[in-house]
N, C-alpha and C. Protein backbone atom coordinates (compact mmCIF):
# COMPACT_ATOMS: atom_id res chain seq x y z
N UNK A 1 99.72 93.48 90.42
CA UNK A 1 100.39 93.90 91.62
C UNK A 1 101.49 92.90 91.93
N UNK A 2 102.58 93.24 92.47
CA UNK A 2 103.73 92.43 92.76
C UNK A 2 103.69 91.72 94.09
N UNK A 3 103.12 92.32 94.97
CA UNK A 3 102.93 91.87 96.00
C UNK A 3 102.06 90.48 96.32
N UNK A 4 102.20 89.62 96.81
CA UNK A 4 100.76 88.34 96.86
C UNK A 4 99.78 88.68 98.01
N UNK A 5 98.99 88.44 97.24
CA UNK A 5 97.67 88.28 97.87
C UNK A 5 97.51 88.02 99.18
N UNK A 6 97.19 88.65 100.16
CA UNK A 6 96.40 88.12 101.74
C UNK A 6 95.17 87.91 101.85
N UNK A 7 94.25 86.98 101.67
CA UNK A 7 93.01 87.28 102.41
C UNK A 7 92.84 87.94 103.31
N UNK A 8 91.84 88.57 103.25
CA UNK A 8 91.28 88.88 104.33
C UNK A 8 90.57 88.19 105.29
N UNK A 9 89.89 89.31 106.56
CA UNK A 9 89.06 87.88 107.61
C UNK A 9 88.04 88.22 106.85
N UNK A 10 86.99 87.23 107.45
CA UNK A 10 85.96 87.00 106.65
C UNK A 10 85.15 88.08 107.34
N UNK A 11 85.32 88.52 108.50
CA UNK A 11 84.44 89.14 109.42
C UNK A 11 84.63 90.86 108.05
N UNK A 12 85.58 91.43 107.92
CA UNK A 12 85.82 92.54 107.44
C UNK A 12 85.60 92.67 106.33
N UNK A 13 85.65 91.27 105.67
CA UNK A 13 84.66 91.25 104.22
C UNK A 13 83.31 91.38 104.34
N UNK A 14 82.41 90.91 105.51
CA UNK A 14 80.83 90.90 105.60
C UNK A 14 81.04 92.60 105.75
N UNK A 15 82.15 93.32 106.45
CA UNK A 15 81.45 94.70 106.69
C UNK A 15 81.68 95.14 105.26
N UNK A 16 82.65 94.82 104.38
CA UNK A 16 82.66 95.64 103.35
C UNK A 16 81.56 95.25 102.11
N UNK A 17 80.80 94.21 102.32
CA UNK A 17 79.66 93.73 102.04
C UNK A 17 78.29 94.51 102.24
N UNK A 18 78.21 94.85 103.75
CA UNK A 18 77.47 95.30 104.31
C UNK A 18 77.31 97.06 103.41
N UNK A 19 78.60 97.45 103.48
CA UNK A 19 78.81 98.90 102.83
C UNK A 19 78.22 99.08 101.88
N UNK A 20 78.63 98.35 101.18
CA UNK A 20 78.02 98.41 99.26
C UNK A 20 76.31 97.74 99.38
N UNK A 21 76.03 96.94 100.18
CA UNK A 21 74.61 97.20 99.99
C UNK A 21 73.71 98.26 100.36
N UNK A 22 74.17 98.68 101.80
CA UNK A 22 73.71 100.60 102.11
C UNK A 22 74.10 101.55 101.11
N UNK A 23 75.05 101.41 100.21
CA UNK A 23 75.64 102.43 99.04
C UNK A 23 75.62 103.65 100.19
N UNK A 24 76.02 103.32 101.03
CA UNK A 24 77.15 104.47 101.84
C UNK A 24 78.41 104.89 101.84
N UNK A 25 78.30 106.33 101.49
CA UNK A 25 79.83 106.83 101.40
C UNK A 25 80.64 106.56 102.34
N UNK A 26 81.96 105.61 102.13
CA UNK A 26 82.85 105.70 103.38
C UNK A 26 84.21 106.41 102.94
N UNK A 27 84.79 106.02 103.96
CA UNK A 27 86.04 106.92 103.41
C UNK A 27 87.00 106.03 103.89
N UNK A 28 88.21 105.62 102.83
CA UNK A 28 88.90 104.66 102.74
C UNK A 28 90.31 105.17 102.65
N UNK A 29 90.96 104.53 103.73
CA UNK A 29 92.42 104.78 103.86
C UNK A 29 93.33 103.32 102.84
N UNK A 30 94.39 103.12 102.18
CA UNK A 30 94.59 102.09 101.52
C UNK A 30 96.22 102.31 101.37
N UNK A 31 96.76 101.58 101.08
CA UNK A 31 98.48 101.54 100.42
C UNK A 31 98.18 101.62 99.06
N UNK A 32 98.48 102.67 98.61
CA UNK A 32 98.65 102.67 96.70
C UNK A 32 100.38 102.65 96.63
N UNK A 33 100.17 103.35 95.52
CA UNK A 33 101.63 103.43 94.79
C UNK A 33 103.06 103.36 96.11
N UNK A 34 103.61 102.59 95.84
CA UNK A 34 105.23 102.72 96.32
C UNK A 34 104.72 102.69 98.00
N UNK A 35 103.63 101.63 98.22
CA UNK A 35 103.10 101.75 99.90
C UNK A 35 102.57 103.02 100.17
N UNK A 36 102.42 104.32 99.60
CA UNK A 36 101.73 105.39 100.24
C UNK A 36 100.74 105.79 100.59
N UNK A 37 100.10 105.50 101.86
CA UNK A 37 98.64 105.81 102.18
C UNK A 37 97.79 106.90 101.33
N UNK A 38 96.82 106.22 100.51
CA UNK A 38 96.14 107.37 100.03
C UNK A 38 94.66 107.19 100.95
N UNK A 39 93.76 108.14 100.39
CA UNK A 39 92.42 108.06 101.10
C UNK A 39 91.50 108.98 99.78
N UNK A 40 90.31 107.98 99.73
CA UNK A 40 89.57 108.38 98.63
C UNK A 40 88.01 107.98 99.72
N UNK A 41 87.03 108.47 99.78
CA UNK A 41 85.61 109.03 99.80
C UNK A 41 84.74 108.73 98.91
N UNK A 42 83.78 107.61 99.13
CA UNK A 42 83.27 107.18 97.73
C UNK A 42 82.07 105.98 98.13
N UNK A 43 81.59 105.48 97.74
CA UNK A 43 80.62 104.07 97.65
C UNK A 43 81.04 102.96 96.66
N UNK A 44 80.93 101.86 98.04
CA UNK A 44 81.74 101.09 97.01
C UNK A 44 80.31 100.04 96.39
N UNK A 45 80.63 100.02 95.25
CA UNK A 45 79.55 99.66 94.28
C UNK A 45 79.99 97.80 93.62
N UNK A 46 81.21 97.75 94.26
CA UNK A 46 80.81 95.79 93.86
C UNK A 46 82.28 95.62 94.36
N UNK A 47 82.47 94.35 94.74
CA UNK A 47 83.04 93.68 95.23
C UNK A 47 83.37 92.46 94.30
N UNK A 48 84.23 91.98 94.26
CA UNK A 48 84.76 91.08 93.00
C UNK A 48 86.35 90.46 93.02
N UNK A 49 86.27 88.94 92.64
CA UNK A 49 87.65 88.06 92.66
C UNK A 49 88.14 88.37 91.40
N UNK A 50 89.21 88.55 90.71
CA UNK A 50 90.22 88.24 89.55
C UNK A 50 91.76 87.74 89.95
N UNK A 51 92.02 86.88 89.30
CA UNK A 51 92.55 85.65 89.62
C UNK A 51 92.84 85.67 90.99
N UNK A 52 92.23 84.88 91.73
CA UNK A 52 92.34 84.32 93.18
C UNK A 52 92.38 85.80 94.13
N UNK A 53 92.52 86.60 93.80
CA UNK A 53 92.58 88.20 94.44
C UNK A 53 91.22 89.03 94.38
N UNK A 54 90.68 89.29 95.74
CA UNK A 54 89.62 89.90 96.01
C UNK A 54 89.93 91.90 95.92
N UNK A 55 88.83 92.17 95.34
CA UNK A 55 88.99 94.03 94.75
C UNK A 55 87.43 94.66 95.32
N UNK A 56 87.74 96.11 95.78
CA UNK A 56 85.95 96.81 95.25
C UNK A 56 86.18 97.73 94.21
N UNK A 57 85.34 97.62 93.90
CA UNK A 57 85.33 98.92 93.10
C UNK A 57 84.32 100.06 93.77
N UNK A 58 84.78 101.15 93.15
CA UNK A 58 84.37 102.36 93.77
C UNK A 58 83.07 103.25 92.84
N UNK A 59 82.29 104.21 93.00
CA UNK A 59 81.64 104.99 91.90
C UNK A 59 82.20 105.26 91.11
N UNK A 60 83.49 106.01 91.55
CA UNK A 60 84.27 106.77 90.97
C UNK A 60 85.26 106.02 89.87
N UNK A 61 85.08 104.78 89.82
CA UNK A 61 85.73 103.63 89.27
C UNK A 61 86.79 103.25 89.83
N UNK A 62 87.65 103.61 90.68
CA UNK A 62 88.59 103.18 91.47
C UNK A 62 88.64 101.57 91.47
N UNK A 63 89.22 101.39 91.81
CA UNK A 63 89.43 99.87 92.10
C UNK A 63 90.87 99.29 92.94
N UNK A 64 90.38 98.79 94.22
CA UNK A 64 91.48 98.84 95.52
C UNK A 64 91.20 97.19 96.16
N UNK A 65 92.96 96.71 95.81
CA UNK A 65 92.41 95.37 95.83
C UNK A 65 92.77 95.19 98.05
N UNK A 66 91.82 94.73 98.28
CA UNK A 66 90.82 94.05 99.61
C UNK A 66 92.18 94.05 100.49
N UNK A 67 93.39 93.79 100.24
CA UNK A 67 94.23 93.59 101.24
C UNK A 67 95.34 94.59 101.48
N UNK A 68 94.95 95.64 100.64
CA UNK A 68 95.62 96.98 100.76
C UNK A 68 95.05 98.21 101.30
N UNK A 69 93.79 97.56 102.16
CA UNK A 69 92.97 98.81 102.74
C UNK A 69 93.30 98.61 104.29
N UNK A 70 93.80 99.63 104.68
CA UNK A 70 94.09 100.06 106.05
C UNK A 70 93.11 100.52 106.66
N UNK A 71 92.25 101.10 106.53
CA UNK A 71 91.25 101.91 107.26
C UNK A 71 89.74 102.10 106.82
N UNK A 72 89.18 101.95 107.25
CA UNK A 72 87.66 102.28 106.62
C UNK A 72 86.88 103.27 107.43
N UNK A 73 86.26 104.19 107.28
CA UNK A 73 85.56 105.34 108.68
C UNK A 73 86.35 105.18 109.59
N UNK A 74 87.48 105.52 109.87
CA UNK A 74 88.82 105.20 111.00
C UNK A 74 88.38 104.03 111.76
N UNK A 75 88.42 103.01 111.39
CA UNK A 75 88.44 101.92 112.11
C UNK A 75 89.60 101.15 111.49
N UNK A 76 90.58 100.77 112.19
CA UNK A 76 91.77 99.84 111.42
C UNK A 76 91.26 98.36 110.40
N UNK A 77 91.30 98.44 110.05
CA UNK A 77 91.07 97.45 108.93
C UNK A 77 92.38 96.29 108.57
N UNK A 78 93.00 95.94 109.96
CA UNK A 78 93.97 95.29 109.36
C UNK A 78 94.08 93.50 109.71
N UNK A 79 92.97 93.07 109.96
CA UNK A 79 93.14 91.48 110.10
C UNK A 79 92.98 90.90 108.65
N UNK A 80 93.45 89.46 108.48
CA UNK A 80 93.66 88.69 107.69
C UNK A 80 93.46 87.54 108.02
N UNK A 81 93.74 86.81 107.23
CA UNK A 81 93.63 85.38 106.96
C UNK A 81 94.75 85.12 107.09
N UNK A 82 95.96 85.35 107.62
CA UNK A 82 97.39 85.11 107.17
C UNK A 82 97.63 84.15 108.20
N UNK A 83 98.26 83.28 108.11
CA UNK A 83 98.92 82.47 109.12
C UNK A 83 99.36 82.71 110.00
N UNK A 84 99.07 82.30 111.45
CA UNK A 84 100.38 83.39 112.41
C UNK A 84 101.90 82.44 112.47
């Protein structure tokens, strides 16, 4: 990805933590291609760093890296770790 990396807060990582251990379907709003909100429906099945950049992966194999998700069960999903 071209873009760099944001952490996330830590608080929105425990929920997306929380998700994948219930293996509950949520439904995920995200920036894919060229910034365009997509939304995929799924369980996310692991959570995982490659180089310094946090990802989940999905059943479906998807894979949506942690700082490009806008939304989770309509709840905004947009704090970070970013500096103000």
């Amino acid at each position: 990805m071209s873009q760099p990396y944001h952490p996330i807060a830590c608080s929105l990582h425990d929920e997306l933590e929380a998700l994948a251990t219930l293996r509950r379907e949520c439904r995920i709003v995200f920036r894919g291609v060229d910034d365009k909100a997509e939304t995929v429906t799924d369980v996310i099945v692991d959570i995982f760093t490659r180089e310094r950049e946090e990802f989940l992966r999905l059943r479906n194999g998807t894979t949506i890296r942690l700082d490009r998700i806008t939304n989770i069960d309509d709840k905004p999903f947009d704090e970070s770790c970013r500096p103000s």
